[in-house]
PDB file of N, CA and C in Angstrom:
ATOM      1  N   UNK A   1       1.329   6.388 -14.713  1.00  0.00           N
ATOM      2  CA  UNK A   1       1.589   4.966 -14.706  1.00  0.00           C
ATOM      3  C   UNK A   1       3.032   4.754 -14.285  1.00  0.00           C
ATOM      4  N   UNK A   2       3.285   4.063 -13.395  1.00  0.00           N
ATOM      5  CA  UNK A   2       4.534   3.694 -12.536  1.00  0.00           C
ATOM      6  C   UNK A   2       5.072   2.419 -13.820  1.00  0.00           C
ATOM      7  N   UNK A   3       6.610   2.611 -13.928  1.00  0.00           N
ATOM      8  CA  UNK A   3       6.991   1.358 -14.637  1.00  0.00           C
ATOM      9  C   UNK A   3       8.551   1.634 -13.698  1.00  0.00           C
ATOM     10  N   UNK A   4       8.858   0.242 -13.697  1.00  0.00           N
ATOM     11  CA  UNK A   4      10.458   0.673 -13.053  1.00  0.00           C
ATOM     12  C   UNK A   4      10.483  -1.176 -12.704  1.00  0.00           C
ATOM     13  N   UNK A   5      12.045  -1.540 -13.092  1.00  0.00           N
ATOM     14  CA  UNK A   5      12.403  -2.795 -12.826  1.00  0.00           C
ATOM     15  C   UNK A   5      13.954  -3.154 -13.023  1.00  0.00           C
ATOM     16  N   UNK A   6      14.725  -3.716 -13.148  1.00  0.00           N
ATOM     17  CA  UNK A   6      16.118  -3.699 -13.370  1.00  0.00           C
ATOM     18  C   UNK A   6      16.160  -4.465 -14.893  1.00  0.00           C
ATOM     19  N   UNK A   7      14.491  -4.511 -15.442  1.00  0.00           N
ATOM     20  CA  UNK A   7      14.710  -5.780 -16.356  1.00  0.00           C
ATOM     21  C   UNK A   7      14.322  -4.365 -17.627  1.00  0.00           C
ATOM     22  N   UNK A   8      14.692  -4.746 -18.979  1.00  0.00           N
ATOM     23  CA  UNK A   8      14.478  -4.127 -19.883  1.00  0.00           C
ATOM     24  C   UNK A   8      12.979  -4.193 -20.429  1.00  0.00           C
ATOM     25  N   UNK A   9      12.748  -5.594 -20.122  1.00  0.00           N
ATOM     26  CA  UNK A   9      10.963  -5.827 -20.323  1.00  0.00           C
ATOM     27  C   UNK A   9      10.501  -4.534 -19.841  1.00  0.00           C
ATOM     28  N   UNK A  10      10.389  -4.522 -18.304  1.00  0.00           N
ATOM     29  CA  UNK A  10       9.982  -4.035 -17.396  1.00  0.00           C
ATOM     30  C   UNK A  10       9.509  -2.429 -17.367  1.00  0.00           C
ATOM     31  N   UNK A  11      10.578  -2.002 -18.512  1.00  0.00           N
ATOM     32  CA  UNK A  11      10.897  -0.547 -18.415  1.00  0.00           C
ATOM     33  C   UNK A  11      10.230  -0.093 -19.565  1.00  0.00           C
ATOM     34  N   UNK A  12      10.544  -0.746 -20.934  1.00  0.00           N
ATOM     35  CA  UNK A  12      10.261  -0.313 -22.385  1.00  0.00           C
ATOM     36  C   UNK A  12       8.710  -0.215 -21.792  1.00  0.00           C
ATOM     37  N   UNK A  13       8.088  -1.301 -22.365  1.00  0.00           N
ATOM     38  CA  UNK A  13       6.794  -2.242 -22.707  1.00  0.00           C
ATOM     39  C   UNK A  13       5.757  -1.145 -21.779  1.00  0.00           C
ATOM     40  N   UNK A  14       5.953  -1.065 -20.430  1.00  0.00           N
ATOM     41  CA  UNK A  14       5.268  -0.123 -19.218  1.00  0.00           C
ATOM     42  C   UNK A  14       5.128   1.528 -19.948  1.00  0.00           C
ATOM     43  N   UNK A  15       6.430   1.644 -20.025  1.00  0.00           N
ATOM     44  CA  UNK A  15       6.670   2.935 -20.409  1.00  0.00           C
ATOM     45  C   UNK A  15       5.649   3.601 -21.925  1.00  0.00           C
ATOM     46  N   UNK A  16       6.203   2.585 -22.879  1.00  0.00           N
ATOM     47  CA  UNK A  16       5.296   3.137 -24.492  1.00  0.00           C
ATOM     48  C   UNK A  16       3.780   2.826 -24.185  1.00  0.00           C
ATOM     49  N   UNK A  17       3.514   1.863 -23.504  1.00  0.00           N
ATOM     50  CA  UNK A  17       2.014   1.703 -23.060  1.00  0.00           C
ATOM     51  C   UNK A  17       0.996   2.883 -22.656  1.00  0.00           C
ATOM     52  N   UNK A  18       1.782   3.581 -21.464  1.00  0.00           N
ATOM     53  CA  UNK A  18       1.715   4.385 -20.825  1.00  0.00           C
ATOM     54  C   UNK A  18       1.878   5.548 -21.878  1.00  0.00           C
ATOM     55  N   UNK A  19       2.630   5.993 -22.788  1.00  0.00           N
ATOM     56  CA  UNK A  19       2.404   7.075 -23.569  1.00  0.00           C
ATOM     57  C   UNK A  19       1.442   7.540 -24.371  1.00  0.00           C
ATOM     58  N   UNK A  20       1.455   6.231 -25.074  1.00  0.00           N
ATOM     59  CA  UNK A  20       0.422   5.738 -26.555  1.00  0.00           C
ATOM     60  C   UNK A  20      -0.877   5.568 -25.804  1.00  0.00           C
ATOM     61  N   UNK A  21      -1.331   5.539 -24.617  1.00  0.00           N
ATOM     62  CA  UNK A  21      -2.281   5.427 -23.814  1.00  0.00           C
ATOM     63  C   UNK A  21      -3.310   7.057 -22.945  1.00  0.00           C
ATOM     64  N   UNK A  22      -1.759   8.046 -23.675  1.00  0.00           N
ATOM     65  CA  UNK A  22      -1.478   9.602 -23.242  1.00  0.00           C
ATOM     66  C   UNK A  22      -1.915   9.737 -21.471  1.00  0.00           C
ATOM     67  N   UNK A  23      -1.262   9.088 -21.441  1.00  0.00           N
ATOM     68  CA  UNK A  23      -0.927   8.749 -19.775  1.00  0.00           C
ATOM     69  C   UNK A  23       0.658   9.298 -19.631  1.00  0.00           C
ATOM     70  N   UNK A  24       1.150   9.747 -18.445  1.00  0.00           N
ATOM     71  CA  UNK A  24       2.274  10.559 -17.974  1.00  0.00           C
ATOM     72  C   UNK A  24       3.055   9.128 -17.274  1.00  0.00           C
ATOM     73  N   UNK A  25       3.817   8.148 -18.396  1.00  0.00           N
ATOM     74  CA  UNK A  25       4.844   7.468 -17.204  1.00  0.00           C
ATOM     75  C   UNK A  25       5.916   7.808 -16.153  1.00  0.00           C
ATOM     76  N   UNK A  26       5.517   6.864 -15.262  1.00  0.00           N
ATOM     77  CA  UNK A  26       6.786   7.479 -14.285  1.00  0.00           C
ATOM     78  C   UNK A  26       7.955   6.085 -14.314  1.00  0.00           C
ATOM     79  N   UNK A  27       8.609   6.447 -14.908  1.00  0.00           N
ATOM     80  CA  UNK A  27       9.649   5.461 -15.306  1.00  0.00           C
ATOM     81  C   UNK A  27      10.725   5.566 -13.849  1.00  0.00           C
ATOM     82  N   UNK A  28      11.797   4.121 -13.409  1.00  0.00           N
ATOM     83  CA  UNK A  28      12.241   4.565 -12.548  1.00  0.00           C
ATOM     84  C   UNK A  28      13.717   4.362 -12.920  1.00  0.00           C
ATOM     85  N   UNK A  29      14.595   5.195 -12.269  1.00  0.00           N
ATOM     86  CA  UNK A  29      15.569   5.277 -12.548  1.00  0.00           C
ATOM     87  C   UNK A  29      16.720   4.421 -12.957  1.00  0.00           C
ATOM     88  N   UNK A  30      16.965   3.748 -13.511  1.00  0.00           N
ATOM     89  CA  UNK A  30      17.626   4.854 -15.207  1.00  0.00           C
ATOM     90  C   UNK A  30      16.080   4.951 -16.073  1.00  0.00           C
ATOM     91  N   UNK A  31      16.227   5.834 -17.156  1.00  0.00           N
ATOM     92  CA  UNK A  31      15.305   5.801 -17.617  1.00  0.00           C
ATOM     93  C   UNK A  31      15.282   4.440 -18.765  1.00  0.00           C
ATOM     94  N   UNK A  32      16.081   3.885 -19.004  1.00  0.00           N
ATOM     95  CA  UNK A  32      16.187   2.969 -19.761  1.00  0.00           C
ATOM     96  C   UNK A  32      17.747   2.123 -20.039  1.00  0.00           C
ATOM     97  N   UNK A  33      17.332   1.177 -20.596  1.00  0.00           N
ATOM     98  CA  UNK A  33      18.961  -0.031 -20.163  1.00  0.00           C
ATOM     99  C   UNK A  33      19.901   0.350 -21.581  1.00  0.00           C
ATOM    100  N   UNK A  34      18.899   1.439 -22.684  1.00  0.00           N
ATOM    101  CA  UNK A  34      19.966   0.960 -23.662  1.00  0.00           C
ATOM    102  C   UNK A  34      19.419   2.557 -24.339  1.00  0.00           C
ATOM    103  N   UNK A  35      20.169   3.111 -25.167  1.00  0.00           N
ATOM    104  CA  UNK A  35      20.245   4.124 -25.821  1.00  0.00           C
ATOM    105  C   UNK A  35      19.022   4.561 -26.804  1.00  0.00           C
ATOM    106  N   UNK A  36      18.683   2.957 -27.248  1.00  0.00           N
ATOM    107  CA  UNK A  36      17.648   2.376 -28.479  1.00  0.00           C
ATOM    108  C   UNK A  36      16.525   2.832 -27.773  1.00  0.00           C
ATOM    109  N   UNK A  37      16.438   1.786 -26.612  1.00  0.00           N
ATOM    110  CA  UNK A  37      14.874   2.083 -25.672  1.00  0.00           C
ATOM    111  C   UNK A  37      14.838   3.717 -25.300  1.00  0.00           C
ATOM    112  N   UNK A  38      15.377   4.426 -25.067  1.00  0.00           N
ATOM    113  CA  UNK A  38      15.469   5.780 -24.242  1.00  0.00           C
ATOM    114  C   UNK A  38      14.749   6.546 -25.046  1.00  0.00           C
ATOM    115  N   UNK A  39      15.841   6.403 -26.646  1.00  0.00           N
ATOM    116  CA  UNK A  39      15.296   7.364 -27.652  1.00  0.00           C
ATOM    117  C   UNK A  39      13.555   6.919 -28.134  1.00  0.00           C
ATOM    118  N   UNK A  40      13.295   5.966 -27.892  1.00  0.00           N
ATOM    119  CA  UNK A  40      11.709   4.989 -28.685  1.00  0.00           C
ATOM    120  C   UNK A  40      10.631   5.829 -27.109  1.00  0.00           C
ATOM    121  N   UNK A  41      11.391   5.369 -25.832  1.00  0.00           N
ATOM    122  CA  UNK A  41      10.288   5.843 -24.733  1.00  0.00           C
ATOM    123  C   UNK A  41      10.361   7.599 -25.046  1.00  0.00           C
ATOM    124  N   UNK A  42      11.312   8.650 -25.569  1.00  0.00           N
ATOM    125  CA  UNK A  42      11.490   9.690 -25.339  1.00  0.00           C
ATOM    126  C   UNK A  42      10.528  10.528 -26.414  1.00  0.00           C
ATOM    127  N   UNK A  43      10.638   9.584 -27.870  1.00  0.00           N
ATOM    128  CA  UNK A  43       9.612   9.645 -29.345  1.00  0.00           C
ATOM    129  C   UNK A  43       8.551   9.574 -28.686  1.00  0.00           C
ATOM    130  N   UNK A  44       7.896   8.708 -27.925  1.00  0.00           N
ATOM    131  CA  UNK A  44       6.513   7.997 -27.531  1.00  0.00           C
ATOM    132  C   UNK A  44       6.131   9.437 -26.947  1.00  0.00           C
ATOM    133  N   UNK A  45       6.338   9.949 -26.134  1.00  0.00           N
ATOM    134  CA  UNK A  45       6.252  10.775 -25.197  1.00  0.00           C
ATOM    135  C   UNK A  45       5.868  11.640 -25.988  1.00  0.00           C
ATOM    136  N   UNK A  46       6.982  11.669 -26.953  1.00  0.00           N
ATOM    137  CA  UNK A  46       7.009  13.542 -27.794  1.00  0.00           C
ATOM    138  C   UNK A  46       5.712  13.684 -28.515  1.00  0.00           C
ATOM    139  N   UNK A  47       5.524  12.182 -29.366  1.00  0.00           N
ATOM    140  CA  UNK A  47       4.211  12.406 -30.305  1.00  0.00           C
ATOM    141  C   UNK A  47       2.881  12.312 -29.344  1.00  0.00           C
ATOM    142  N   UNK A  48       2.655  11.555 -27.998  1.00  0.00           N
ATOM    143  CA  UNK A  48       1.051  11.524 -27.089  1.00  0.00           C
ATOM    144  C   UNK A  48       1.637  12.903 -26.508  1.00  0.00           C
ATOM    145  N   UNK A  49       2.274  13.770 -26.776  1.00  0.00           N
ATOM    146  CA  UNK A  49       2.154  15.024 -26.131  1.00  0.00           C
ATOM    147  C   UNK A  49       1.888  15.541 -24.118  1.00  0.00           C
ATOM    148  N   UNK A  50       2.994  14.002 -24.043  1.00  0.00           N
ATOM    149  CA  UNK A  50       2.520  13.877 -22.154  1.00  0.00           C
ATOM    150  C   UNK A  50       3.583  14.691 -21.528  1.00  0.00           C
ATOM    151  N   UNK A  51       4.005  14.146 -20.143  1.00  0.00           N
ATOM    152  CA  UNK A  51       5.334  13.870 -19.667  1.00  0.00           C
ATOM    153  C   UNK A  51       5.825  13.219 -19.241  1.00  0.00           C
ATOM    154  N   UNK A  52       7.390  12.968 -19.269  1.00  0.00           N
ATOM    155  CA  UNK A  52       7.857  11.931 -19.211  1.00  0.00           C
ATOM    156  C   UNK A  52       8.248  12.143 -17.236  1.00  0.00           C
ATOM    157  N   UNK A  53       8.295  11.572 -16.664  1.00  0.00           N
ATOM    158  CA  UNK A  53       8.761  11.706 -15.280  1.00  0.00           C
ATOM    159  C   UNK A  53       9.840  10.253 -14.783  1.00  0.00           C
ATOM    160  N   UNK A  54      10.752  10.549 -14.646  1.00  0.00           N
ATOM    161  CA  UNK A  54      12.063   9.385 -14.158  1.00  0.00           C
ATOM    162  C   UNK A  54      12.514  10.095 -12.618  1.00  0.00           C
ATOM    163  N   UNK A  55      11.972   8.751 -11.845  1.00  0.00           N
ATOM    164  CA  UNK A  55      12.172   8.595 -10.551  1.00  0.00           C
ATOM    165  C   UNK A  55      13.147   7.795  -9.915  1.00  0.00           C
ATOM    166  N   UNK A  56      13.540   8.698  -8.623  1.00  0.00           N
ATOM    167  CA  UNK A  56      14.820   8.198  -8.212  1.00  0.00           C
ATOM    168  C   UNK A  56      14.292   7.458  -6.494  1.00  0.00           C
ATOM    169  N   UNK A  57      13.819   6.748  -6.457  1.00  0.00           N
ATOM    170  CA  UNK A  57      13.118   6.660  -5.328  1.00  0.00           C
ATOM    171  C   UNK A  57      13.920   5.905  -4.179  1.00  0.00           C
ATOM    172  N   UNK A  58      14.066   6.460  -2.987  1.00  0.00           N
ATOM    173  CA  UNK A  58      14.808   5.763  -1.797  1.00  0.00           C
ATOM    174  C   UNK A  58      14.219   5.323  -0.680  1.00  0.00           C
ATOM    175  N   UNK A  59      12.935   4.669  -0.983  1.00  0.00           N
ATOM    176  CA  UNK A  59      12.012   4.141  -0.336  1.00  0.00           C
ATOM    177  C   UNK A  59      12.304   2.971   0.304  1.00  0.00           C
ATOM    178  N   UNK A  60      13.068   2.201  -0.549  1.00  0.00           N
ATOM    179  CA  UNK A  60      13.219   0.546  -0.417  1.00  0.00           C
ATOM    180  C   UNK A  60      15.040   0.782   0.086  1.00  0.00           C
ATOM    181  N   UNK A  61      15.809   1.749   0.202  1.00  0.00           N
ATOM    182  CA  UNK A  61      17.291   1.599   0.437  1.00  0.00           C
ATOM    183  C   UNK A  61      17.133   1.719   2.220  1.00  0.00           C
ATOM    184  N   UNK A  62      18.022   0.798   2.567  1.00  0.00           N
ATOM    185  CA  UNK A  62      17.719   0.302   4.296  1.00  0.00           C
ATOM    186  C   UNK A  62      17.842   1.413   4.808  1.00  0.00           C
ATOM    187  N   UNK A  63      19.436   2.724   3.938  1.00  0.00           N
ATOM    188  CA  UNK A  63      19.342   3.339   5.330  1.00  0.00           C
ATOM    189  C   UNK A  63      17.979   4.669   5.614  1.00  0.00           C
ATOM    190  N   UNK A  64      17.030   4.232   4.758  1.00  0.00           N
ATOM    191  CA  UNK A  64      16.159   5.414   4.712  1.00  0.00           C
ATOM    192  C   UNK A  64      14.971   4.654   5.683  1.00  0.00           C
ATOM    193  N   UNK A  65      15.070   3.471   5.282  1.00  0.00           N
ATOM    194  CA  UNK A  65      13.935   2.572   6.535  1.00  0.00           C
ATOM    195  C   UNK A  65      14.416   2.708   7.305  1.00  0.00           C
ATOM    196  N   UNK A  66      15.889   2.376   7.982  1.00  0.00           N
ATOM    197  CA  UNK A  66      15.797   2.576   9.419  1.00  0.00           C
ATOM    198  C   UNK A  66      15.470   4.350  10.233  1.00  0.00           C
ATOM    199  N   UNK A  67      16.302   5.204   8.759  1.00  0.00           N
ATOM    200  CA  UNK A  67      15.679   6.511   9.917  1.00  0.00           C
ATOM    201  C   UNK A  67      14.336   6.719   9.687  1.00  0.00           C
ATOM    202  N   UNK A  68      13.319   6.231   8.674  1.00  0.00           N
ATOM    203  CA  UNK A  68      11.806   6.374   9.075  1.00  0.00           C
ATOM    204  C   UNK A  68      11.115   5.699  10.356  1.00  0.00           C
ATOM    205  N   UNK A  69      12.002   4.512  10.285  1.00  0.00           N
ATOM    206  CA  UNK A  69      11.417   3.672  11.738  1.00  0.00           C
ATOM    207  C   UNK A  69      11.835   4.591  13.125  1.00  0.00           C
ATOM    208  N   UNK A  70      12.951   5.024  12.759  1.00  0.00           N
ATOM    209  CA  UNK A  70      13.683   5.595  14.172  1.00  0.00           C
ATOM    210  C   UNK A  70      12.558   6.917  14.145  1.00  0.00           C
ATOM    211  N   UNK A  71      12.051   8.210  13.141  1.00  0.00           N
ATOM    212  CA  UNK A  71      11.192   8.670  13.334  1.00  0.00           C
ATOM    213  C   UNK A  71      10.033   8.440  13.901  1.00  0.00           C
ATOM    214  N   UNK A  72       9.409   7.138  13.289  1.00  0.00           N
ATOM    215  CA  UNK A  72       8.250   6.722  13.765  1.00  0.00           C
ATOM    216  C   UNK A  72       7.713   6.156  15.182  1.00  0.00           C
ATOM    217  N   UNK A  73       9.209   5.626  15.593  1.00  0.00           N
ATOM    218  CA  UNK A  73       9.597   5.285  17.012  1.00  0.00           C
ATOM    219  C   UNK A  73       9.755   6.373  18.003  1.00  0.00           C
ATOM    220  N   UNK A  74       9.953   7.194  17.147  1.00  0.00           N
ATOM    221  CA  UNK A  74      10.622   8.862  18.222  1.00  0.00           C
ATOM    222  C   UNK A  74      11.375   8.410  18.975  1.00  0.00           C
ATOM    223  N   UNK A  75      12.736   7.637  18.293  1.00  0.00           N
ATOM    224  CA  UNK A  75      13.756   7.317  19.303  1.00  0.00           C
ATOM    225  C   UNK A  75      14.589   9.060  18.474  1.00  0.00           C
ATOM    226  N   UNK A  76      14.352   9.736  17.916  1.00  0.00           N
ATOM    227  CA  UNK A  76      15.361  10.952  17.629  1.00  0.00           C
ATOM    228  C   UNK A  76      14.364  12.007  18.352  1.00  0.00           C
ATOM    229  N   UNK A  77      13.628  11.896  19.083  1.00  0.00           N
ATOM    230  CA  UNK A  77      12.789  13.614  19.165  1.00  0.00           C
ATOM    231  C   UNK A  77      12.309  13.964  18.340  1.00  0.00           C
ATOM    232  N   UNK A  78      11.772  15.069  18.409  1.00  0.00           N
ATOM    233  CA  UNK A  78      10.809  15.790  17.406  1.00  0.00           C
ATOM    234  C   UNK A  78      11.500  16.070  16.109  1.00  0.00           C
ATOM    235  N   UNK A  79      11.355  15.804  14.284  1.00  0.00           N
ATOM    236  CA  UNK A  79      12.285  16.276  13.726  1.00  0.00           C
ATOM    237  C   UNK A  79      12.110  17.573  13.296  1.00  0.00           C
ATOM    238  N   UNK A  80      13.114  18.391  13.088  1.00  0.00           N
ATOM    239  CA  UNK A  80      12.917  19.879  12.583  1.00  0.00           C
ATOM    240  C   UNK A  80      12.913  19.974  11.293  1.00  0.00           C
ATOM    241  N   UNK A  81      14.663  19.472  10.918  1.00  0.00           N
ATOM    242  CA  UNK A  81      15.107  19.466   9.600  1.00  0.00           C
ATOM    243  C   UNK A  81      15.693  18.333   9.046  1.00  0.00           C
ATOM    244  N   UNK A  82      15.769  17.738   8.060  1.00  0.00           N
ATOM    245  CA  UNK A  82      16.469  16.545   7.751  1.00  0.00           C
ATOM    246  C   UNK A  82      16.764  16.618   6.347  1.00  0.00           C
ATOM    247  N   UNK A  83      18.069  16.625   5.695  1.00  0.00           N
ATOM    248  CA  UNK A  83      18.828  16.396   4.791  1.00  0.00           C
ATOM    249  C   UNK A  83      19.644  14.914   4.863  1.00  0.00           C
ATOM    250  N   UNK A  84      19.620  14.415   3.252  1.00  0.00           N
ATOM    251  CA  UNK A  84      20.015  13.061   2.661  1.00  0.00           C
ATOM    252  C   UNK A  84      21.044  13.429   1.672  1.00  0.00           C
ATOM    253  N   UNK A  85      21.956  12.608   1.699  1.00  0.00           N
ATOM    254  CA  UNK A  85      22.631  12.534   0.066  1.00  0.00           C
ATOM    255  C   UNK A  85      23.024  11.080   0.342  1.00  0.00           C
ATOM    256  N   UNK A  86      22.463  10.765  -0.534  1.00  0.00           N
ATOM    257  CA  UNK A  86      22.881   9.331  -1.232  1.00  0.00           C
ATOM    258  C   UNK A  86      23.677   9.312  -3.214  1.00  0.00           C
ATOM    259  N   UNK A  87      24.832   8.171  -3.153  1.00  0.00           N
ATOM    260  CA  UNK A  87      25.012   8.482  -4.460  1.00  0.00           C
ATOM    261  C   UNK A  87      25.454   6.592  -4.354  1.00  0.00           C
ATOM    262  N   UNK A  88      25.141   6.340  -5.369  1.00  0.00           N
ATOM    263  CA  UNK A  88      25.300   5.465  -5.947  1.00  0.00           C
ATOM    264  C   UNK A  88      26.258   4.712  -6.407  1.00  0.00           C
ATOM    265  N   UNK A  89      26.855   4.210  -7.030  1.00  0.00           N
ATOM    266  CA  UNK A  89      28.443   3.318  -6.921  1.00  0.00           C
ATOM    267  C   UNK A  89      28.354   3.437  -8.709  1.00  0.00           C
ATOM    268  N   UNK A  90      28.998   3.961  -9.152  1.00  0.00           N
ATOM    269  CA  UNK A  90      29.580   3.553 -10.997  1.00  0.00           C
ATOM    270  C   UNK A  90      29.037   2.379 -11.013  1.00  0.00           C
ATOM    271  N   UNK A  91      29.136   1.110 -10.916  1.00  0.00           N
ATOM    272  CA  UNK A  91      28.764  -0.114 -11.339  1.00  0.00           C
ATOM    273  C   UNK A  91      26.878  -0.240 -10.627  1.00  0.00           C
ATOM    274  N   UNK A  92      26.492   0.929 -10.671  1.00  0.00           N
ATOM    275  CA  UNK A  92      24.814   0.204 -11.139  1.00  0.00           C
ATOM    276  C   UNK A  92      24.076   0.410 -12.152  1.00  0.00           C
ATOM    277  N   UNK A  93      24.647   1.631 -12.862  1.00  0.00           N
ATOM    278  CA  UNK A  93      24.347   1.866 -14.637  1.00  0.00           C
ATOM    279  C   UNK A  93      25.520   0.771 -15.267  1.00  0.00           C
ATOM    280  N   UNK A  94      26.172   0.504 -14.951  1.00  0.00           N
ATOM    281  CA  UNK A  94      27.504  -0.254 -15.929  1.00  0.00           C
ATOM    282  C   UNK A  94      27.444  -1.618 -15.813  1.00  0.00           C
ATOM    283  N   UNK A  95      26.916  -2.313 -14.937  1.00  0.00           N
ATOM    284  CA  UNK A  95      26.943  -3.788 -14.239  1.00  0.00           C
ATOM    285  C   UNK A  95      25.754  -4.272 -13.848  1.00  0.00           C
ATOM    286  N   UNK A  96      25.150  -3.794 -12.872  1.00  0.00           N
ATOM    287  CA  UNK A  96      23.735  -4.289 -12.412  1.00  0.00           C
ATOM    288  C   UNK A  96      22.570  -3.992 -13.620  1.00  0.00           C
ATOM    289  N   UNK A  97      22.401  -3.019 -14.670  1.00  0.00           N
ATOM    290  CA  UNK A  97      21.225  -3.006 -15.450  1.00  0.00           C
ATOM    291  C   UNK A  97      21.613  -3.401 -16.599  1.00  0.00           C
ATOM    292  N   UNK A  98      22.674  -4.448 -17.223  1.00  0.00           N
ATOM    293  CA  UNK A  98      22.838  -4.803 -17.934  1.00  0.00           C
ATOM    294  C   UNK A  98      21.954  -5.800 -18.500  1.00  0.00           C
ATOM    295  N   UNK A  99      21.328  -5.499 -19.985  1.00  0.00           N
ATOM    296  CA  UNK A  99      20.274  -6.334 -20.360  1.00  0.00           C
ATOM    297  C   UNK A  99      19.667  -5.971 -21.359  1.00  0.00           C
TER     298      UNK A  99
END
């Protein structure tokens, strides 16, 4: 079960559902907005005996659409190998998921 949102609703509620249900959530990254929720989704997990899975997904970040389009376009040629690093800015655990 996929749960992932910037909202705290979004994350808890999906997540313990998904445990207590002994279903494997895939929570998305952060695993949670607050210390409280982390430890309650991390309990849930421990007692339905699942796993917990926290995803970092770069599906929706532009610069990964444009090089899938540019693949899909074969404006690069054939690809062989392709390496990413993306990192994130301090202020999206500290500022943006505040809640």
């Amino acid at each position: 079960m996929e749960c992932g949102s910037s909202s705290r609703l979004w994350r808890l509620a999906p997540a313990l559902k998904a445990a207590t249900s002994r279903r494997t959530p895939n929570v998305e990254k952060p695993l949670a907005t607050t210390v409280a929720d982390g430890g309650a989704i991390a309990a849930a997990v421990a007692k339905a005996g699942v796993r917990l899975m926290v995803n970092f997904s770069n599906r929706w970040q532009l610069p990964m659409i444009l090089a899938r389009e540019a693949v899909e376009k074969s404006e690069l040629g054939e690809p062989v190998y392709a390496y990413a690093r993306l990192s994130n800015t301090l202020s999206a655990p500290t500022e943006m998921l505040r809640g």
